[in-house]
PDB file of N, CA and C in Angstrom:
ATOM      1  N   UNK A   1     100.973  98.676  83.735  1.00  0.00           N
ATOM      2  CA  UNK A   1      99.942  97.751  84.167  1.00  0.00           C
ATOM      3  C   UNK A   1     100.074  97.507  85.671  1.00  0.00           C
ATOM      4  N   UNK A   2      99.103  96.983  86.492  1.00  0.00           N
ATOM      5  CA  UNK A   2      98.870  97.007  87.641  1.00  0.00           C
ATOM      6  C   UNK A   2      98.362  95.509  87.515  1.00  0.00           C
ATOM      7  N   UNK A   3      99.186  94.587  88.914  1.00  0.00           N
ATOM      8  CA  UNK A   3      98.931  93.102  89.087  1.00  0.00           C
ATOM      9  C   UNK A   3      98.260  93.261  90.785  1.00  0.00           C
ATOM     10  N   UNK A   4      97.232  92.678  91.257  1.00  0.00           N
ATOM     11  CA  UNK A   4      96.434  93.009  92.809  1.00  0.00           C
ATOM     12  C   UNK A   4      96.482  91.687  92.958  1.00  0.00           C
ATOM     13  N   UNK A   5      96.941  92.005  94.428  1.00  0.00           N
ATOM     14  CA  UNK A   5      97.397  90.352  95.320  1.00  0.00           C
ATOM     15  C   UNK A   5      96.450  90.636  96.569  1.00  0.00           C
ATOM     16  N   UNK A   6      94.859  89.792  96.182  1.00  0.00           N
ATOM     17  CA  UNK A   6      94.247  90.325  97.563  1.00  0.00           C
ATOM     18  C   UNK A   6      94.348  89.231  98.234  1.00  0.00           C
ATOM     19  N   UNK A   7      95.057  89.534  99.338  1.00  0.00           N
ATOM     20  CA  UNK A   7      95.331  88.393 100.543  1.00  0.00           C
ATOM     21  C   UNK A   7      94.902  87.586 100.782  1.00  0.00           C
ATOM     22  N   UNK A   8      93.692  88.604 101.558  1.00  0.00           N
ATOM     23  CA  UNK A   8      92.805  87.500 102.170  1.00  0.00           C
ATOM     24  C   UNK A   8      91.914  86.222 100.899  1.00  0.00           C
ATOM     25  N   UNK A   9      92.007  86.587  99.775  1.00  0.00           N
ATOM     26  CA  UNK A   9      91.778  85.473  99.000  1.00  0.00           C
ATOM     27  C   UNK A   9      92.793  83.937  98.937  1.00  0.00           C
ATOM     28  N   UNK A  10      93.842  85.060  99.515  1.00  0.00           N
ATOM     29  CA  UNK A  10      95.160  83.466  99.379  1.00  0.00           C
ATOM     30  C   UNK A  10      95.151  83.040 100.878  1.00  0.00           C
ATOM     31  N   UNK A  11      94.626  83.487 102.119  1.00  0.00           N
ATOM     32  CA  UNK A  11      95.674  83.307 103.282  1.00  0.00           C
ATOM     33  C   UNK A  11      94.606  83.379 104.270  1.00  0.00           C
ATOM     34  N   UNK A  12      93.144  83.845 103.942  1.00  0.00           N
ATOM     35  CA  UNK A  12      92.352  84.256 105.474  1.00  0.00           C
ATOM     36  C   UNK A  12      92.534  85.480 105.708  1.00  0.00           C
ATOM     37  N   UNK A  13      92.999  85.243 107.171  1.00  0.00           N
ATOM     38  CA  UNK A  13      92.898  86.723 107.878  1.00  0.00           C
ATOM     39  C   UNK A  13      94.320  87.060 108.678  1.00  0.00           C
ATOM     40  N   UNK A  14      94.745  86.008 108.327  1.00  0.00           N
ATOM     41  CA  UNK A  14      96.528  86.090 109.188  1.00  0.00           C
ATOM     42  C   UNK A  14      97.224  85.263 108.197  1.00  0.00           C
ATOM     43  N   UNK A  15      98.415  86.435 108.113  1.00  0.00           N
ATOM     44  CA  UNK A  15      99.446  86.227 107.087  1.00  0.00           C
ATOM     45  C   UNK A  15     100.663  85.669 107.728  1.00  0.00           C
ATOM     46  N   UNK A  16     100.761  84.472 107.951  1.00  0.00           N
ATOM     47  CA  UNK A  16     101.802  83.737 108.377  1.00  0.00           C
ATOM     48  C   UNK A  16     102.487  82.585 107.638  1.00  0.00           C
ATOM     49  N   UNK A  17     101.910  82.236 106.491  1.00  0.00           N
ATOM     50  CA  UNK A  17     102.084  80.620 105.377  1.00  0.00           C
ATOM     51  C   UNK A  17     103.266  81.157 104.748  1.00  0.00           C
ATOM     52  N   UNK A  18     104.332  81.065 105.051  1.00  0.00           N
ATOM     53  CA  UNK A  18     105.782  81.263 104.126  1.00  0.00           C
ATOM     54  C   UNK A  18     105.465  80.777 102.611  1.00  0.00           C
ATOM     55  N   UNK A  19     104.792  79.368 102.540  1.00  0.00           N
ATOM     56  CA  UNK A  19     104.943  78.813 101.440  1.00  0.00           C
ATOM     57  C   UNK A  19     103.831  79.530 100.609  1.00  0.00           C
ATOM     58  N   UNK A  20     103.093  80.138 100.947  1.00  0.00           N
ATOM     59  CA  UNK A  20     102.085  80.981 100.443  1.00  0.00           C
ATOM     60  C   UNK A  20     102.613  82.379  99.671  1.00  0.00           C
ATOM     61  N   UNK A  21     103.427  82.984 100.630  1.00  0.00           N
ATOM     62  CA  UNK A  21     104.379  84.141 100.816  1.00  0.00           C
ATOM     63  C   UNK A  21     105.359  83.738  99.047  1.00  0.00           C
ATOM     64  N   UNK A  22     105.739  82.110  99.331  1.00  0.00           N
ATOM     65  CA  UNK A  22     107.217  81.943  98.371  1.00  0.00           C
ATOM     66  C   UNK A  22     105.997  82.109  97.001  1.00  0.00           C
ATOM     67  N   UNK A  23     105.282  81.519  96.815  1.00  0.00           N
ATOM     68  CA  UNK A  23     104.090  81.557  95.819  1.00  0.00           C
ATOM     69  C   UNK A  23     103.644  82.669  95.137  1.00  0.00           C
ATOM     70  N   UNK A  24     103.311  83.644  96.092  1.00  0.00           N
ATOM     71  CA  UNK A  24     102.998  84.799  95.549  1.00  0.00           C
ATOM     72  C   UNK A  24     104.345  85.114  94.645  1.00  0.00           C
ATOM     73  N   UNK A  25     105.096  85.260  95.511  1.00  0.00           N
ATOM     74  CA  UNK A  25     106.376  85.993  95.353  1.00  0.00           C
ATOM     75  C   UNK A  25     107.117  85.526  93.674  1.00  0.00           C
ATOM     76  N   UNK A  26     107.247  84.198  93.938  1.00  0.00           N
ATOM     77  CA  UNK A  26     107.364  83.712  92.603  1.00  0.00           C
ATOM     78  C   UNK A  26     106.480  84.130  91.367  1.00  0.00           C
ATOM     79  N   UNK A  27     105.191  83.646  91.545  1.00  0.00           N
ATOM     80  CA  UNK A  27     104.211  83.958  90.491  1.00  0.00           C
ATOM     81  C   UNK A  27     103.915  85.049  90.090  1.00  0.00           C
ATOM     82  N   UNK A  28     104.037  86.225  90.673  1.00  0.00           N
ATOM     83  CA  UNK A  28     102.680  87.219  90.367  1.00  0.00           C
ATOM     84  C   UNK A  28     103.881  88.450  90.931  1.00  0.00           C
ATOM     85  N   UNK A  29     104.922  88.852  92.143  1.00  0.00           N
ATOM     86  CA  UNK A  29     105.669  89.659  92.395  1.00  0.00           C
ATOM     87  C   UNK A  29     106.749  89.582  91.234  1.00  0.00           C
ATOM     88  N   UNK A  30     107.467  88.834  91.278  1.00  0.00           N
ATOM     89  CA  UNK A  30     108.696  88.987  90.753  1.00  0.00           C
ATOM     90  C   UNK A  30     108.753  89.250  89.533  1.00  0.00           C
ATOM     91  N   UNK A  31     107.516  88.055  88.825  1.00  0.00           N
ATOM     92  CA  UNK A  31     107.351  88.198  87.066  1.00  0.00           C
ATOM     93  C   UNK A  31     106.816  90.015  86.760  1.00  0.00           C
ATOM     94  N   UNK A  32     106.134  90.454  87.568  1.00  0.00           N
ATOM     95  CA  UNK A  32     105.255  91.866  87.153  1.00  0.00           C
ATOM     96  C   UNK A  32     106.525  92.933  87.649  1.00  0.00           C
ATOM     97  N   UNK A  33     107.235  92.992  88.822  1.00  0.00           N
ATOM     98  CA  UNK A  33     108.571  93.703  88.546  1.00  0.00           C
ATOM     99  C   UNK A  33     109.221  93.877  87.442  1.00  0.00           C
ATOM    100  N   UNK A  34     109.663  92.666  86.974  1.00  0.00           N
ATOM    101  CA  UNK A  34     110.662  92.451  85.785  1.00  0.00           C
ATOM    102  C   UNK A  34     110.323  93.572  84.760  1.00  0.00           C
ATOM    103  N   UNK A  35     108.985  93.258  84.466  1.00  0.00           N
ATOM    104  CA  UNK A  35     108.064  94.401  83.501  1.00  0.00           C
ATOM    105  C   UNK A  35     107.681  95.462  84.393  1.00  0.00           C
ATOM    106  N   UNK A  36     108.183  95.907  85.159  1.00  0.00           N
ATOM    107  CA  UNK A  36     107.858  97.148  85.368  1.00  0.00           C
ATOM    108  C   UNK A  36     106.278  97.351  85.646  1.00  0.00           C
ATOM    109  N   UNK A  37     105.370  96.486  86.247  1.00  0.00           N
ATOM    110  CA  UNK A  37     104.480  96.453  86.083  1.00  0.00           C
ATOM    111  C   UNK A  37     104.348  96.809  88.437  1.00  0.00           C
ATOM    112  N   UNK A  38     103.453  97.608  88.591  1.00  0.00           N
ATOM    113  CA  UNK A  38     102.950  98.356  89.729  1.00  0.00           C
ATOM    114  C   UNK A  38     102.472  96.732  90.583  1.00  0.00           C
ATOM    115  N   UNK A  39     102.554  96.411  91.786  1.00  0.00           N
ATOM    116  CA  UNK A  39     101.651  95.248  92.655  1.00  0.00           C
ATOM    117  C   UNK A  39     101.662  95.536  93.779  1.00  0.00           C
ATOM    118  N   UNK A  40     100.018  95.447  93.505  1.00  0.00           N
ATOM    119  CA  UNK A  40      99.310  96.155  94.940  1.00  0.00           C
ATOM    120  C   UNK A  40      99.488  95.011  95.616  1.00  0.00           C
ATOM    121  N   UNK A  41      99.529  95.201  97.042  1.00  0.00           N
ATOM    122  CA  UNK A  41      99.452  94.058  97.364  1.00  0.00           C
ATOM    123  C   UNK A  41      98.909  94.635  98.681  1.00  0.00           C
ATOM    124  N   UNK A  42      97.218  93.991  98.690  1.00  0.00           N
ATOM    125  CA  UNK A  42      95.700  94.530  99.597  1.00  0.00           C
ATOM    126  C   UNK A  42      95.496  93.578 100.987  1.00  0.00           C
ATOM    127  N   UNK A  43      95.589  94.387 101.764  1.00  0.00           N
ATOM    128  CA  UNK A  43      95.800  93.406 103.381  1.00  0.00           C
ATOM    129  C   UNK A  43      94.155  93.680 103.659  1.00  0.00           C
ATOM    130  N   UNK A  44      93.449  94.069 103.018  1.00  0.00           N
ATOM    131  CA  UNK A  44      91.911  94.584 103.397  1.00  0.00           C
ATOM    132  C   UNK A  44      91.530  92.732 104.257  1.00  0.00           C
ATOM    133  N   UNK A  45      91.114  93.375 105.463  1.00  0.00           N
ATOM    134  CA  UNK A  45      90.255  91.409 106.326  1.00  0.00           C
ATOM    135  C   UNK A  45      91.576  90.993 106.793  1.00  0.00           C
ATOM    136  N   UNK A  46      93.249  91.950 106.723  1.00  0.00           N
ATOM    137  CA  UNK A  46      93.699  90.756 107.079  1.00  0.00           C
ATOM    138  C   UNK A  46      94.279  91.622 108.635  1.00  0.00           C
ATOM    139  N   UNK A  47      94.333  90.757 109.510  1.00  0.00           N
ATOM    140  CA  UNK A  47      94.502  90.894 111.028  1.00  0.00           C
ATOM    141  C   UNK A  47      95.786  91.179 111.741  1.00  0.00           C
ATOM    142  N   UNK A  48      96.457  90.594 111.105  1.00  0.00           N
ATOM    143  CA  UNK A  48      98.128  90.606 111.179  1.00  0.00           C
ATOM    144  C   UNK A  48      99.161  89.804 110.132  1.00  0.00           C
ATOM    145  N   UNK A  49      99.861  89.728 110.620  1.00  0.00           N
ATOM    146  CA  UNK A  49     101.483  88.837 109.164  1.00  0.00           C
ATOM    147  C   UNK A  49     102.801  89.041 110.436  1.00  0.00           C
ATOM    148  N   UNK A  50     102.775  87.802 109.981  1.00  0.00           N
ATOM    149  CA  UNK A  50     104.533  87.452 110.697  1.00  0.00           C
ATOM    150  C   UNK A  50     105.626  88.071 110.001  1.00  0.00           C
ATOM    151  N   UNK A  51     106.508  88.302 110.802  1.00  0.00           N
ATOM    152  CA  UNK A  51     107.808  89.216 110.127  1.00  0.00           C
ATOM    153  C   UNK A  51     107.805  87.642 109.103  1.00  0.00           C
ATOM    154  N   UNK A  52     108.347  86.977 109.107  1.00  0.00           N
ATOM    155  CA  UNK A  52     108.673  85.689 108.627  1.00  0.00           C
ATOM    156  C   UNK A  52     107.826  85.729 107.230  1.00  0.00           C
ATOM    157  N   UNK A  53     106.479  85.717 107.118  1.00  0.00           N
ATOM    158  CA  UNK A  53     105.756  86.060 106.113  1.00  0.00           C
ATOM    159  C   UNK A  53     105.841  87.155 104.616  1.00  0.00           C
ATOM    160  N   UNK A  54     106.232  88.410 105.797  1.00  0.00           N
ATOM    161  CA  UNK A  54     106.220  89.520 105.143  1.00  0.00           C
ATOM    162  C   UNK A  54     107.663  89.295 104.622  1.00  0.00           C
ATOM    163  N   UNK A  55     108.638  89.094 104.990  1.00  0.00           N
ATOM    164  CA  UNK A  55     109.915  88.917 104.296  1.00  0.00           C
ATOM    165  C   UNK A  55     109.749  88.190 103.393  1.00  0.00           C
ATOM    166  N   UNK A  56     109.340  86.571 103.345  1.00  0.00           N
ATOM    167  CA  UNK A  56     109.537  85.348 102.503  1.00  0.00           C
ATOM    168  C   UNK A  56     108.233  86.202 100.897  1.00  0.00           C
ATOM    169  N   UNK A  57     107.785  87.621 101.200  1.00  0.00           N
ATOM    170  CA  UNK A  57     107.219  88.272 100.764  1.00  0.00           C
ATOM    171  C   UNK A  57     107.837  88.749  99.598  1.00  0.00           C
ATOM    172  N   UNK A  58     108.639  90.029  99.961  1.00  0.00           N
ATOM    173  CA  UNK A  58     109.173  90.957  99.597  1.00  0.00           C
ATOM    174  C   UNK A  58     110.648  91.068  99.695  1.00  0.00           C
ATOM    175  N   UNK A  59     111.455  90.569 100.592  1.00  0.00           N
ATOM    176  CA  UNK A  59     112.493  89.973 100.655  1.00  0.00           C
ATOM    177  C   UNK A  59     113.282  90.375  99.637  1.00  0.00           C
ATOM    178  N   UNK A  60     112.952  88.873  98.499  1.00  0.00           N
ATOM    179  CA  UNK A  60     113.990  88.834  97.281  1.00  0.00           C
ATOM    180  C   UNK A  60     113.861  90.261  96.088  1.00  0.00           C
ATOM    181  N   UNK A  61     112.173  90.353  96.163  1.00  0.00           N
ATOM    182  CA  UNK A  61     111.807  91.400  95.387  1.00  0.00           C
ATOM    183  C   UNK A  61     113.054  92.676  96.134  1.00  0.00           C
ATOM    184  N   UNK A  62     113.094  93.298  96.560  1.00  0.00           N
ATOM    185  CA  UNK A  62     113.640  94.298  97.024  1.00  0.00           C
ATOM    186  C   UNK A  62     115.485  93.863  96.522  1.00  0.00           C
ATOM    187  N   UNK A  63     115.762  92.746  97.104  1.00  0.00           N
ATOM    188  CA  UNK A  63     117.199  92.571  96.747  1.00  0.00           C
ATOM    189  C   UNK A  63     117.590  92.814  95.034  1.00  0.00           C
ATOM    190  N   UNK A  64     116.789  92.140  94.397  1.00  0.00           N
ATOM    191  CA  UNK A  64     116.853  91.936  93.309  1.00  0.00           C
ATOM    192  C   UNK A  64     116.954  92.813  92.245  1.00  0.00           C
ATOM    193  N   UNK A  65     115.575  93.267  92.512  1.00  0.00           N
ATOM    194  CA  UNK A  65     115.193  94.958  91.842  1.00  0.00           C
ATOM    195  C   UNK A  65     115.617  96.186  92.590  1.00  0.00           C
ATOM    196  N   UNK A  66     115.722  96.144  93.856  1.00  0.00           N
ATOM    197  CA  UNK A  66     116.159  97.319  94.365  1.00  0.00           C
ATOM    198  C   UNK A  66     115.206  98.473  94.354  1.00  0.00           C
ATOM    199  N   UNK A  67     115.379  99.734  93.714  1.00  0.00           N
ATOM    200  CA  UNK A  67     114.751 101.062  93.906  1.00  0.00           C
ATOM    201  C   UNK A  67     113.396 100.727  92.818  1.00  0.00           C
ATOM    202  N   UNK A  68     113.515  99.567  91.551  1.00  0.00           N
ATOM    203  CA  UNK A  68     112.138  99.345  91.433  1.00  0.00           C
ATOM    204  C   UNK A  68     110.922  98.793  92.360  1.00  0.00           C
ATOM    205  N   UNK A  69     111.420  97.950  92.953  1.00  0.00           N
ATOM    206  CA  UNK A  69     110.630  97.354  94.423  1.00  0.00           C
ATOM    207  C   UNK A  69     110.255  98.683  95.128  1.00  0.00           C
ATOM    208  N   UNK A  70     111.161  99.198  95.045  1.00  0.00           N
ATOM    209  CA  UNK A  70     110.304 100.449  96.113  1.00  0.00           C
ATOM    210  C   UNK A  70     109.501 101.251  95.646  1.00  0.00           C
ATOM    211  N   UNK A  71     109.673 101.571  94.482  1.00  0.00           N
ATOM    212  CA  UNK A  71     108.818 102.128  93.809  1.00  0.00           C
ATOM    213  C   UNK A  71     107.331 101.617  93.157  1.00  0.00           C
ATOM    214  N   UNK A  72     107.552 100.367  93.398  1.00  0.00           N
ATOM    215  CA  UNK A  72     106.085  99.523  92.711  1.00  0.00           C
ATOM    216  C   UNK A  72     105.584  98.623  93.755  1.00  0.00           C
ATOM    217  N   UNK A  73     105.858  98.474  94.616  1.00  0.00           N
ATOM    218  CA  UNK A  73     105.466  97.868  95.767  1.00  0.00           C
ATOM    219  C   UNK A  73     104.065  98.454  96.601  1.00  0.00           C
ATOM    220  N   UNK A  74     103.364  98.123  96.400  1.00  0.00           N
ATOM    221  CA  UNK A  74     102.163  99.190  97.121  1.00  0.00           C
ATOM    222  C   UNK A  74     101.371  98.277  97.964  1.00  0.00           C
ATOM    223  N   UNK A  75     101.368  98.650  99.572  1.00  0.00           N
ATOM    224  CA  UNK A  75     100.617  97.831 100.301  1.00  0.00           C
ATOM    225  C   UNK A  75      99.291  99.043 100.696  1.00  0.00           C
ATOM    226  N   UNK A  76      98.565  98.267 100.587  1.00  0.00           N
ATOM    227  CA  UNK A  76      97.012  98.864 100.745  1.00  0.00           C
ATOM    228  C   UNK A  76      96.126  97.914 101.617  1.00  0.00           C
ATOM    229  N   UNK A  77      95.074  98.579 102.800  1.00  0.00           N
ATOM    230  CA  UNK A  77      94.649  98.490 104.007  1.00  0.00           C
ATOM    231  C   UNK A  77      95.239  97.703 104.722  1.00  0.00           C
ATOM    232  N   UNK A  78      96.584  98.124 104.563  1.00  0.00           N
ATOM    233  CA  UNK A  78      97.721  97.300 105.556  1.00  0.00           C
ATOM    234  C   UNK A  78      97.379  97.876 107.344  1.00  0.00           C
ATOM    235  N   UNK A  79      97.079  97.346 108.468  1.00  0.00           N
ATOM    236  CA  UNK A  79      97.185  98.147 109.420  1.00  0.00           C
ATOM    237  C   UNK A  79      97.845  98.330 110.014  1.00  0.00           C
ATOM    238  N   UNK A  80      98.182  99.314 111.443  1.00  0.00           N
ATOM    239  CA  UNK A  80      99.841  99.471 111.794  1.00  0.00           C
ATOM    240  C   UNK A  80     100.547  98.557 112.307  1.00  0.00           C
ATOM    241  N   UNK A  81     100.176  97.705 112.871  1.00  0.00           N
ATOM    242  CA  UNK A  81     101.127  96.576 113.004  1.00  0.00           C
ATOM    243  C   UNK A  81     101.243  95.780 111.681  1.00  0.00           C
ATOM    244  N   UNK A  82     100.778  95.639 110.924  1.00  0.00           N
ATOM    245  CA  UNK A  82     101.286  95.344 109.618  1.00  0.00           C
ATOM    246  C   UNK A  82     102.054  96.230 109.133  1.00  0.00           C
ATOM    247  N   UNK A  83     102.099  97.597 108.710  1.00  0.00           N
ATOM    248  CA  UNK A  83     102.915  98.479 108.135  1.00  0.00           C
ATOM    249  C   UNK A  83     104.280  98.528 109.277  1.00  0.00           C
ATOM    250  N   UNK A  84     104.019  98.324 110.245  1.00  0.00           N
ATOM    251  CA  UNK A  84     105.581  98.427 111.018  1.00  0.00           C
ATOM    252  C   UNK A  84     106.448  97.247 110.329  1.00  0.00           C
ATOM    253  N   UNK A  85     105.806  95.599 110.207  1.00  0.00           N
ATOM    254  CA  UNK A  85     106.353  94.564 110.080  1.00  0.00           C
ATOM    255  C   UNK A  85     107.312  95.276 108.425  1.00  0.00           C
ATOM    256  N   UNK A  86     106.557  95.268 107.943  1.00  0.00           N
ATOM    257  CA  UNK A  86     106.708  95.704 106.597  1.00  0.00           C
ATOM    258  C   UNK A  86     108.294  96.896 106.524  1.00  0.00           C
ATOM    259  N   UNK A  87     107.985  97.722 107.502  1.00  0.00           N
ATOM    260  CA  UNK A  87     109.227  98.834 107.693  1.00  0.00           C
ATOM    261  C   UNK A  87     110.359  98.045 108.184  1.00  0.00           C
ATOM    262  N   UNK A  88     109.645  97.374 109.122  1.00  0.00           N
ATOM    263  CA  UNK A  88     111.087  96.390 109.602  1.00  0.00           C
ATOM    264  C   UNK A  88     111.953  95.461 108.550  1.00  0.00           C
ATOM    265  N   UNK A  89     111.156  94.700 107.780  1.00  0.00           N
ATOM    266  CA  UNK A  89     112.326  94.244 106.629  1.00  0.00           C
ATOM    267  C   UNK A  89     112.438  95.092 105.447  1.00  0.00           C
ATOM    268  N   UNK A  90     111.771  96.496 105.332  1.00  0.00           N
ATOM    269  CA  UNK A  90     112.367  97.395 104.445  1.00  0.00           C
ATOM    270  C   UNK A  90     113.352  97.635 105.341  1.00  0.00           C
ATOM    271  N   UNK A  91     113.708  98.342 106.579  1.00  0.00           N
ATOM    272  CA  UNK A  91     114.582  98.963 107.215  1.00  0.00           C
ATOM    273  C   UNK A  91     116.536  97.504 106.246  1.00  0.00           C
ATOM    274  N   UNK A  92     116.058  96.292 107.296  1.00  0.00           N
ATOM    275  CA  UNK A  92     116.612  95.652 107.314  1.00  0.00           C
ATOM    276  C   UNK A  92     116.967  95.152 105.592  1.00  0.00           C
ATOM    277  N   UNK A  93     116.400  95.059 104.957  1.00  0.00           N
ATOM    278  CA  UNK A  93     116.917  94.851 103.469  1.00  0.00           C
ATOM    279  C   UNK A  93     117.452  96.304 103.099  1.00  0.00           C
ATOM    280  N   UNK A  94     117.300  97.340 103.332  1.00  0.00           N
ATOM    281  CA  UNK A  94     118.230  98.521 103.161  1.00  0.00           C
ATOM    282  C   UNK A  94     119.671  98.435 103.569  1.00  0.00           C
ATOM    283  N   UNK A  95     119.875  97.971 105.179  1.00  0.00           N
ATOM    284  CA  UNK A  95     121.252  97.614 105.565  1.00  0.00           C
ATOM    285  C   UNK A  95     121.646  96.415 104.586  1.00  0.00           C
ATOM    286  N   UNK A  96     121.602  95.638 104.146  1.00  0.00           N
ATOM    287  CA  UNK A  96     121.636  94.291 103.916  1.00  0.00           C
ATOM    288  C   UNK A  96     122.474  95.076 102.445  1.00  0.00           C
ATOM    289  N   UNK A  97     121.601  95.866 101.342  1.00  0.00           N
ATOM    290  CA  UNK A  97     122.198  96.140 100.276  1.00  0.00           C
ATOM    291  C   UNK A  97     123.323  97.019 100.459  1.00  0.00           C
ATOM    292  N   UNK A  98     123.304  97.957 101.398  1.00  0.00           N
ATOM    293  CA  UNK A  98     124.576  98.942 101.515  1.00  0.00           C
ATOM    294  C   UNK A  98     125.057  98.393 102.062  1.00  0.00           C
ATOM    295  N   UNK A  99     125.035  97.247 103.070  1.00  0.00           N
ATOM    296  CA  UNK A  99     126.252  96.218 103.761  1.00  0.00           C
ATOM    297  C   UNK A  99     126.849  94.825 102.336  1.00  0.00           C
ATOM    298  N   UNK A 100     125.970  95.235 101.319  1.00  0.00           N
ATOM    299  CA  UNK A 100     126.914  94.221  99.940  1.00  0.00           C
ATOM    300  C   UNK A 100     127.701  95.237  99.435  1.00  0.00           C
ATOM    301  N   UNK A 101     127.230  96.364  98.972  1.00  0.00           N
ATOM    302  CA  UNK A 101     127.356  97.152  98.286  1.00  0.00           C
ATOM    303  C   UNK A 101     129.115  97.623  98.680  1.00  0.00           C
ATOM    304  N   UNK A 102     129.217  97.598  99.841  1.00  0.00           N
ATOM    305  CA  UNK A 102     130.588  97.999 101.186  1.00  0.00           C
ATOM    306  C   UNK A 102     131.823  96.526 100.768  1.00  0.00           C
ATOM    307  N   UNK A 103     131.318  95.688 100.921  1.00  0.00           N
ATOM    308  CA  UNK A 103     131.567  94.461 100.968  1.00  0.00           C
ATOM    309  C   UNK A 103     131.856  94.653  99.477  1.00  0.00           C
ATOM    310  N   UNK A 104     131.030  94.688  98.088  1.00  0.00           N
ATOM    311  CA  UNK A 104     132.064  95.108  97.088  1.00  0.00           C
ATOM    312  C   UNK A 104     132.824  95.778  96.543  1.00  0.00           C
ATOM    313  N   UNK A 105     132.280  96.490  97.045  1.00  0.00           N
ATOM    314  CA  UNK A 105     133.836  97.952  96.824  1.00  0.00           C
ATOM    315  C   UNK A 105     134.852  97.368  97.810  1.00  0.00           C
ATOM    316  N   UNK A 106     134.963  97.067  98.969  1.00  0.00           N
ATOM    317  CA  UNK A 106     135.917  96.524  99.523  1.00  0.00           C
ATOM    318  C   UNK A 106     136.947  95.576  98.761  1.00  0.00           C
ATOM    319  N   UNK A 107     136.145  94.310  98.583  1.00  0.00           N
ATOM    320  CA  UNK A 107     136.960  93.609  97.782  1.00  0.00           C
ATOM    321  C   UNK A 107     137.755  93.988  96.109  1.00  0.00           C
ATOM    322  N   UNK A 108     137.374  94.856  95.589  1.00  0.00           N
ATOM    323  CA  UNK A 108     137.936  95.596  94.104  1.00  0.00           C
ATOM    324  C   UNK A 108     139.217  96.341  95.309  1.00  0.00           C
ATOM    325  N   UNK A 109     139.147  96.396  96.268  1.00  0.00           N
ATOM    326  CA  UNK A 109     140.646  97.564  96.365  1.00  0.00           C
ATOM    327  C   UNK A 109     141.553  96.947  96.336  1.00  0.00           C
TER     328      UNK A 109
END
């Protein structure tokens, strides 16, 4: 199944409302992960998004689920300064898990 988060219905045209961001994220991201369920999530009308946004976004989703987040995560008419923001806390939640991941194997020796 497929869950569609069209933005600009929650936010306008600029994605900056964290508490908007924690909302989605709670309601409609995290529950449709769990199930394995695909979320688009449609920037169509929207102008830009704060790193701040896009994290309080996707953030936990990615920590949580990991390689399912990446795999079901789908941003659509994102534009390039949106898709960079977006690379930037993928980049950065990538270090983040192989910097736990280090950090527990460390501590088991």
């Amino acid at each position: 199944m497929k869950k569609n988060i069209i933005l600009r219905n929650e936010i306008g045209d600029f994605a900056e409302n964290k508490d908007t961001a924690k909302r989605l994220r709670i309601g409609i991201i995290m529950p449709a992960l769990l199930v394995g369920d695909e979320v688009i999530i449609d920037f169509e009308g929207i102008s830009g998004a704060t790193q701040s946004f896009i994290h309080a976004l996707i953030s936990d989703p990615i920590r949580d689920f990991k390689e399912v987040a990446f795999d079901k995560l789908v941003y659509k008419n994102a534009n390039n300064d949106i898709r960079e923001i977006i690379s930037i806390v993928y980049r950065y939640m990538q270090e983040s898990l192989v910097g736990n991941d280090s950090d527990q194997t460390g501590s088991e020796r």
